[in-house]
Protein backbone atom coordinates (compact mmCIF):
# COMPACT_ATOMS: atom_id res chain seq x y z
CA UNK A 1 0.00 0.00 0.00
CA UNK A 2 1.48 3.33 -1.03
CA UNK A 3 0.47 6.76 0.43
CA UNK A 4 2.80 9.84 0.47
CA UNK A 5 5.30 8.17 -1.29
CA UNK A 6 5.51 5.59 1.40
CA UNK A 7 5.49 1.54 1.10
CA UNK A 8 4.32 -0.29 3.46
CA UNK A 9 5.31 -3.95 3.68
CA UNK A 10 3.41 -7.04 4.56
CA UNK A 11 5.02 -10.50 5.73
CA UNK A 12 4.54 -12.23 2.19
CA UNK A 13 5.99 -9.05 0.56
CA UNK A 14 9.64 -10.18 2.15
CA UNK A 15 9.09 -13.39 1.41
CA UNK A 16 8.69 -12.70 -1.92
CA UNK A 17 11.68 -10.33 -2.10
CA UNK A 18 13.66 -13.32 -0.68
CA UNK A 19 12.16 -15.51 -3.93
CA UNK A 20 12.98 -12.77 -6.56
CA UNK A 21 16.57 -12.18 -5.24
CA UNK A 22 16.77 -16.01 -4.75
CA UNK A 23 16.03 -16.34 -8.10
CA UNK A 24 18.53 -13.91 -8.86
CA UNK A 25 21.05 -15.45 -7.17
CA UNK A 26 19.68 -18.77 -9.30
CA UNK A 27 20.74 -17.13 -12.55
CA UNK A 28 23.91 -15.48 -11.05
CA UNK A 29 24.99 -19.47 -10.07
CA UNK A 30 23.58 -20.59 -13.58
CA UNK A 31 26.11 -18.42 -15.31
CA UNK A 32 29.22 -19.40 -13.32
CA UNK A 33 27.95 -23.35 -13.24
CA UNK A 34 26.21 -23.68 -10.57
CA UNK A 35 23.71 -26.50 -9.84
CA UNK A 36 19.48 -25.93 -10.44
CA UNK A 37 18.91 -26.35 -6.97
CA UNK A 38 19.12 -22.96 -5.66
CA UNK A 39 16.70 -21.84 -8.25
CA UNK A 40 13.98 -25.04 -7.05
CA UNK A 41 14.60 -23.01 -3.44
CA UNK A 42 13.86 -19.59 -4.82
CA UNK A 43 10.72 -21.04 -6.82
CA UNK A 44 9.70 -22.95 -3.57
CA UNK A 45 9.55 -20.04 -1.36
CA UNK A 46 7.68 -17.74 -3.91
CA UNK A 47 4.94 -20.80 -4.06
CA UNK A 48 5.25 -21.06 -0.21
CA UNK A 49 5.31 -17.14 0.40
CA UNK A 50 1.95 -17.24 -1.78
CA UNK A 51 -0.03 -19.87 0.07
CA UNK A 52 0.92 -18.62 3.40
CA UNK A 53 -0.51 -15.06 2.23
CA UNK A 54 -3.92 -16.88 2.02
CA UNK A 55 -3.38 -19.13 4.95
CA UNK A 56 -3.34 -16.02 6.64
CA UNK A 57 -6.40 -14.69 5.01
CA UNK A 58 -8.29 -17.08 6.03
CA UNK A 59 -7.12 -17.04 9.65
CA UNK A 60 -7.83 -13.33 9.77
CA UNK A 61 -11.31 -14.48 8.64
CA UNK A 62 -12.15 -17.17 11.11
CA UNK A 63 -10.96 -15.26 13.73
CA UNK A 64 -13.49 -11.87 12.86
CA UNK A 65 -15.88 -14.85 12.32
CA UNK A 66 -15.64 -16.06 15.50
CA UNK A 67 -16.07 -12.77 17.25
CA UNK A 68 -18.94 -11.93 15.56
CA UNK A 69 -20.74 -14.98 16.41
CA UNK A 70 -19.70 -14.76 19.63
CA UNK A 71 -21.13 -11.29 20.00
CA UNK A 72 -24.11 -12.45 18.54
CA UNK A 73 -24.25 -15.40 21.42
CA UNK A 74 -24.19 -12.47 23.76
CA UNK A 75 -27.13 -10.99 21.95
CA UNK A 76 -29.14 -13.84 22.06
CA UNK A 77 -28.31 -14.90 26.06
CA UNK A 78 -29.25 -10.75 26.79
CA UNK A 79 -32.93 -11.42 24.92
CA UNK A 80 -33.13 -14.65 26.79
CA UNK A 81 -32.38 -12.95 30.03
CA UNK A 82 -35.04 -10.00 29.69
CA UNK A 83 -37.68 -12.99 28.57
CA UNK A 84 -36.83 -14.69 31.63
CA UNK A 85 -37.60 -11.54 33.55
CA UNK A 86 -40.81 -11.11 31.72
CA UNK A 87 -42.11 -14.91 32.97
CA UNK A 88 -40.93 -13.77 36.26
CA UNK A 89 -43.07 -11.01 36.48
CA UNK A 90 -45.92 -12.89 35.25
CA UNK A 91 -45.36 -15.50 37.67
CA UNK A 92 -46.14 -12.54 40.83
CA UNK A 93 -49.01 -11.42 39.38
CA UNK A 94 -50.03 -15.21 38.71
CA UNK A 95 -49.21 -15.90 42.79
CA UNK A 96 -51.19 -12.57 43.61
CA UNK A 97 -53.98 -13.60 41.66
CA UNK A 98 -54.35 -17.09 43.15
CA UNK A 99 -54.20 -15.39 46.51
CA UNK A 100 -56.72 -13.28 46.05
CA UNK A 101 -59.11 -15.37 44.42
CA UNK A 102 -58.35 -18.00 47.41
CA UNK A 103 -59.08 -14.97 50.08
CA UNK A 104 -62.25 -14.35 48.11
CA UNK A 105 -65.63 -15.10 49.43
CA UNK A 106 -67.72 -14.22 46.15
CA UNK A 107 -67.77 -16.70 43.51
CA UNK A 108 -68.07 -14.52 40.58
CA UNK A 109 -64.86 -12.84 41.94
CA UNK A 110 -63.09 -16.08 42.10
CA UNK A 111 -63.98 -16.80 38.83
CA UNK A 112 -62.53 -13.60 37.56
CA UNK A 113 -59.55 -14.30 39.11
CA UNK A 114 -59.44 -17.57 37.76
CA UNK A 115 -59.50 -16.28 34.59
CA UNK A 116 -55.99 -13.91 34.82
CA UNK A 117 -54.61 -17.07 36.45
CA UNK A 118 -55.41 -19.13 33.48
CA UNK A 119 -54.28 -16.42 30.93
CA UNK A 120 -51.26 -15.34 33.01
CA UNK A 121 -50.22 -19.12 32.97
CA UNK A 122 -50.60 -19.36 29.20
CA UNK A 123 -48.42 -15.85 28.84
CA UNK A 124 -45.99 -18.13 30.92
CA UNK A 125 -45.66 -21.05 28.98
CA UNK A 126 -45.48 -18.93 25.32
CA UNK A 127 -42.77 -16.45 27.00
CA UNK A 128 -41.24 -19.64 28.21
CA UNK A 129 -41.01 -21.60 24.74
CA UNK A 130 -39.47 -17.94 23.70
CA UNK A 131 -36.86 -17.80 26.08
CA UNK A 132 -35.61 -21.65 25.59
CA UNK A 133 -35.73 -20.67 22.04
CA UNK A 134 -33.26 -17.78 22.75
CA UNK A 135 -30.75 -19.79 24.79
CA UNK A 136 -30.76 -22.43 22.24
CA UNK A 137 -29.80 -19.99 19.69
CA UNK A 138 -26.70 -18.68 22.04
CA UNK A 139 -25.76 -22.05 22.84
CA UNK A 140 -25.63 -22.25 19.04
CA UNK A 141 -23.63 -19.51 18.18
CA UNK A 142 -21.11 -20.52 21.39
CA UNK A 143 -20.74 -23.68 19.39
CA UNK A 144 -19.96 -22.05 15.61
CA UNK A 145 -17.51 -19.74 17.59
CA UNK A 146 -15.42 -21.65 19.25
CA UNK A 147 -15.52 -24.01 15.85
CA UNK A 148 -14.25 -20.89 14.23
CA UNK A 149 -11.56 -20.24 16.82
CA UNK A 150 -10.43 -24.00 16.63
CA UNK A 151 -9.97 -23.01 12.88
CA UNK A 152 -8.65 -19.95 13.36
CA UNK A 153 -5.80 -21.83 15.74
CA UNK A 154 -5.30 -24.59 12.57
CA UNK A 155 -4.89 -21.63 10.24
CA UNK A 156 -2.23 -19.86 12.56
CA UNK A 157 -0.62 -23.01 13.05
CA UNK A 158 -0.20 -23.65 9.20
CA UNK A 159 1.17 -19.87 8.35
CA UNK A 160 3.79 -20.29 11.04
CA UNK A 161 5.12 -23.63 9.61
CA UNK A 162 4.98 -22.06 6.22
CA UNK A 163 6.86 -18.93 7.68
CA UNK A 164 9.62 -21.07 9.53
CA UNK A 165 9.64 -23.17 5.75
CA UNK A 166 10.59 -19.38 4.56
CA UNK A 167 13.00 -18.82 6.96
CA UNK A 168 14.41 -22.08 6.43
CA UNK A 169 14.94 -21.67 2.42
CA UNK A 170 16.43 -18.25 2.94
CA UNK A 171 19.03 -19.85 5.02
CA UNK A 172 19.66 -22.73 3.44
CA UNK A 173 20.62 -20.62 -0.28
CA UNK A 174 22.87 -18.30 2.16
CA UNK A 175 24.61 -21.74 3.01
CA UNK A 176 23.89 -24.04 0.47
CA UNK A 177 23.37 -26.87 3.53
CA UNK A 178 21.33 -29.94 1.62
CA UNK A 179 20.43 -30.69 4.81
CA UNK A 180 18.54 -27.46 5.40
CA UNK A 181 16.23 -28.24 1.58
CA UNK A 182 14.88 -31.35 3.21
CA UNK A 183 14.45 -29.47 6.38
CA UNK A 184 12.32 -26.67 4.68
CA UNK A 185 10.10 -29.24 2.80
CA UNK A 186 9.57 -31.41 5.45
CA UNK A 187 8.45 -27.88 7.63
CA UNK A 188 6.42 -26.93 4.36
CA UNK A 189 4.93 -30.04 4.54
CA UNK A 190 3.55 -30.38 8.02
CA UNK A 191 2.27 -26.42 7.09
CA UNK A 192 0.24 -27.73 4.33
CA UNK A 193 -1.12 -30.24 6.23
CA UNK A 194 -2.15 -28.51 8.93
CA UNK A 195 -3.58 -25.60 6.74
CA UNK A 196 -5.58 -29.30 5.07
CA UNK A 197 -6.79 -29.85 8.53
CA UNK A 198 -7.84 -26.19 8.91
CA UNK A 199 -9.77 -26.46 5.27
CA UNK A 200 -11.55 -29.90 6.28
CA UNK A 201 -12.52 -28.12 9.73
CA UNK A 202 -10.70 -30.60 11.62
């Protein structure tokens, strides 16, 4: 992103800069006899820089994911609270009503309080089915977020393997150590298949 005359640099942008000035350094060896191998390293962190730009993505993605259904989780157990409230209330005036039709002596006054009793206990059981409804929901949304986390984690996981893969290749053309190429493949590797894992939701 430029502004000002000012670049700012993300993490994949040096990784990339590594590739292109491995791949420099590929043609550079080329010319004076040099073996193909340090240009497979420059091509493999270019590829590697790439997919851990959208492993990254993707984490950033699970993780805003995950707050917003969390937040929503909130909403839901807040609604569910006030409803809860609400059945309270109706429950007093259902206990004051019972008293005072017990206290009664008239029978057409009992009846009429009979009759708030048996619509205050209907009020109940709908702002009941309401609230269950509500924490249902929140338990719901709980679930999906810490689902999303748990992905979020996998995601993490695979752009750090992919980074250290980076790190690895970048060393191993400032040393030419073989040992290092099978070292930032196998690292590569496990990155890929965690960021599988993290795809498949596992």
């Amino acid at each position: 992103m430029s502004s000002g005359g000012f670049h700012v640099h993300g993490p994949h942008d040096h990784a990339v800069e590594h590739a292109t000035h491995g791949h420099d350094a590929a043609h550079h060896g080329a010319d004076h006899g040099g073996s193909s191998s340090t240009n497979k390293i420059a091509m493999f962190t270019a590829i590697v820089a790439t997919v851990g730009a959208i492993f990254a993505y993707m984490g950033g993605a699970t993780q805003a994911n995950a707050g917003l259904m969390k937040n929503d989780a909130a909403i839901k157990k807040t609604e569910a609270s006030n409803q809860w409230n609400y059945f309270q209330s109706k429950s007093t005036k259902q206990s004051l009503a019972e008293l005072a039709r017990d206290l009664t002596p008239a029978e057409t006054e009992k009846a009429k309080y009979q009759g708030k009793i048996d619509r205050y206990e209907k009020e109940k059981n709908e702002i009941k089915a309401v609230a269950e409804k509500l924490e249902a929901d929140a338990h719901a949304f709980d679930q999906q977020s810490e689902a999303q986390m748990h992905q979020h984690h996998r995601w993490a996981q695979a752009t750090t393997a992919l980074q250290v893969a980076i790190a690895l290749a970048a060393i191993a053309l400032l040393t030419k150590k073989k040992w290092l190429e099978y070292g930032m493949y196998g690292v590569a590797a496990v990155g890929l298949g965690v960021g599988a894992l993290a795809f498949l939701h596992i």
